[in-house]
Protein backbone atom coordinates (compact mmCIF):
# COMPACT_ATOMS: atom_id res chain seq x y z
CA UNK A 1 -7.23 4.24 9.39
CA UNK A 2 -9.15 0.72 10.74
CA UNK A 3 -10.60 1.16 7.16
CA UNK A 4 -7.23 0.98 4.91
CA UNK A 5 -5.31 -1.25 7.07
CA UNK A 6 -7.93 -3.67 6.89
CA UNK A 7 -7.23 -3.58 2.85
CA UNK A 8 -3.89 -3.28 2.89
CA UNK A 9 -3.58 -6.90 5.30
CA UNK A 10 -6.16 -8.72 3.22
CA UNK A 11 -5.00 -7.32 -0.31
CA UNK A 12 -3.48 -9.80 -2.34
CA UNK A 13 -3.82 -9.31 -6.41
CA UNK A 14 -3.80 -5.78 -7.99
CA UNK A 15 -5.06 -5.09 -11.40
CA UNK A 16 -3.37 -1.64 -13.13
CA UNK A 17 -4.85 -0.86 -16.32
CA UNK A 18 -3.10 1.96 -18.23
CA UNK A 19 -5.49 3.90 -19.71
CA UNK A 20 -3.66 6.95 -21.39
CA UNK A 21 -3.27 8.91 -23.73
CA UNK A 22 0.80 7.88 -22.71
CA UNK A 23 2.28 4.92 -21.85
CA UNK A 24 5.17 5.12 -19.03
CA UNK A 25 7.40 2.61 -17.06
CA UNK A 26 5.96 0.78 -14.09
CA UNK A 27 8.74 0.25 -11.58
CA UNK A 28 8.04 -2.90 -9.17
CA UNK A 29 10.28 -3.16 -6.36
CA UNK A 30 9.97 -6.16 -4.35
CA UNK A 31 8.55 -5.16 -0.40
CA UNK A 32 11.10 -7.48 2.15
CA UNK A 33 14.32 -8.36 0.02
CA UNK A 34 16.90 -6.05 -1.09
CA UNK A 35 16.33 -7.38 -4.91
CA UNK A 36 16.87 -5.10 -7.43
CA UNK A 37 13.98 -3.20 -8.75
CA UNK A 38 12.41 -4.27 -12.17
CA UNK A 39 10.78 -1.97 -14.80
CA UNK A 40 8.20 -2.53 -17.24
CA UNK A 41 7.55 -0.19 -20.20
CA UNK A 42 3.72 -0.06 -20.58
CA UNK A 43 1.25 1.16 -23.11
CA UNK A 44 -2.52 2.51 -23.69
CA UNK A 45 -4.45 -0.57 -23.12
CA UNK A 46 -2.05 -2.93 -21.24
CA UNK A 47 -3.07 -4.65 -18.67
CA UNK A 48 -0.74 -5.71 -15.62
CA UNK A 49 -1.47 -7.88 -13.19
CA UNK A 50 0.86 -8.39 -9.75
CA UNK A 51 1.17 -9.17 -5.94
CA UNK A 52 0.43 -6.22 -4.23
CA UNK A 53 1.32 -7.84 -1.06
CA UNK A 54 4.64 -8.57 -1.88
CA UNK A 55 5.65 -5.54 -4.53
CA UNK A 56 6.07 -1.95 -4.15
CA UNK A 57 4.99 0.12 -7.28
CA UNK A 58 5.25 2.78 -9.11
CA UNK A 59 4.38 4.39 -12.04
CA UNK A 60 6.70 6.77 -13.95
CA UNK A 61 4.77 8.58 -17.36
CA UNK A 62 6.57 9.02 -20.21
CA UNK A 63 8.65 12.30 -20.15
CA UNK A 64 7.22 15.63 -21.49
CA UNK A 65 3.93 13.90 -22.05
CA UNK A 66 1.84 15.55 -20.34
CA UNK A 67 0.87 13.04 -17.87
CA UNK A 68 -1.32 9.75 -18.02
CA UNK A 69 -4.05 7.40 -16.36
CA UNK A 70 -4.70 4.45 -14.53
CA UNK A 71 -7.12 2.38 -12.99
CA UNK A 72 -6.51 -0.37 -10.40
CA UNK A 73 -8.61 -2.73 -8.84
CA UNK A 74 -7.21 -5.21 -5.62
CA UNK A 75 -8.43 -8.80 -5.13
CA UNK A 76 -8.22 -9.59 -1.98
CA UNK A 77 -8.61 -12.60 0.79
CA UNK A 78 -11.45 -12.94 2.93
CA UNK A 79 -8.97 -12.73 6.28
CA UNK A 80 -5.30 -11.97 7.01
CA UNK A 81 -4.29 -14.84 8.56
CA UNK A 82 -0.60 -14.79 8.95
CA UNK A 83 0.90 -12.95 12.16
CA UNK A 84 1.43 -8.94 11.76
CA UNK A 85 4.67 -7.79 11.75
CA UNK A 86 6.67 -5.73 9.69
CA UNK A 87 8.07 -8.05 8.34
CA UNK A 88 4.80 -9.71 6.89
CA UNK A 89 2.80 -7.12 5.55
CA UNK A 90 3.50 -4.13 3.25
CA UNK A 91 4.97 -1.13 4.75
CA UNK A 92 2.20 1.32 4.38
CA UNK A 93 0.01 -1.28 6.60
CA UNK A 94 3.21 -1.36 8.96
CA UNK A 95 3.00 2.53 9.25
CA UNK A 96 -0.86 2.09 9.62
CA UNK A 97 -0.62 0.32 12.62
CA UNK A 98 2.15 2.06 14.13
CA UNK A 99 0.06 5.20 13.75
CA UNK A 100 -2.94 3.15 15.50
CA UNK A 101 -0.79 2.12 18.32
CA UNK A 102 0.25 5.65 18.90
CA UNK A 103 -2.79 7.82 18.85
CA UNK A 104 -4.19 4.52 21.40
CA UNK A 105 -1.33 5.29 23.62
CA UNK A 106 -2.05 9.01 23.59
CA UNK A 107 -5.62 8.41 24.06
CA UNK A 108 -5.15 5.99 27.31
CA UNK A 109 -2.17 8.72 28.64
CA UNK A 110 -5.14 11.59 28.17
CA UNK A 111 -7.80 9.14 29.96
CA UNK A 112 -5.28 9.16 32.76
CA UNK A 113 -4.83 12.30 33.52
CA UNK A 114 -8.09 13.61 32.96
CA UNK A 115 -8.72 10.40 35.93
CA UNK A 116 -6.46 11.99 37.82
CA UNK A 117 -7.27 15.69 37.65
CA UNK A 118 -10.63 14.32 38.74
CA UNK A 119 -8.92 12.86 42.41
């Protein structure tokens, strides 16, 4: 978990290239404002580049085709820097951390028992 919340803080630029055989629709969605979502039709060979920190995406293959690739690559910042919470970083880091902060608590609440037990 440490792992992927580490990316998803630092994360900035993410590089989808569509590799095939079908093209699709990539639907981008910005991450903290109601805005309405914004969909790009997208081919073999094209090349998109966006904020991963502040879109949400999704790619949709064309219909009865059979399905489709793509390869990403994130460019990212040496250190998150601005303060953590949900409203600054993307929701699957959000989730992350609340997952983090719960299996701690569980951890500490076992520790304490099993200190107790021991009285």
């Amino acid at each position: 978990a440490e792992h992927w919340l580490d990316q998803f803080l630092r994360h900035r630029l993410m590089a989808v290239l569509f590799l095939g055989p079908h093209g699709g629709r990539l639907v981008l969605r910005p991450v903290h404002t109601e805005a309405a979502a914004v969909e790009l039709e997208v081919a073999p060979g094209e090349l998109v580049v966006l904020r991963a920190d502040a879109l949400s995406r999704r790619f949709l293959g064309a219909p009865g085709a059979g399905g489709s690739a793509t390869m990403s690559c994130f460019f990212s910042v040496a250190v998150h820097r601005a303060p953590i919470s949900e409203d600054t970083i993307i929701p699957a880091a959000w989730q992350i951390l609340l997952w983090c902060e719960q299996r701690l608590e569980s951890a500490k609440v076992a520790h304490q028992q099993a200190l107790d037990e021991g009285d």
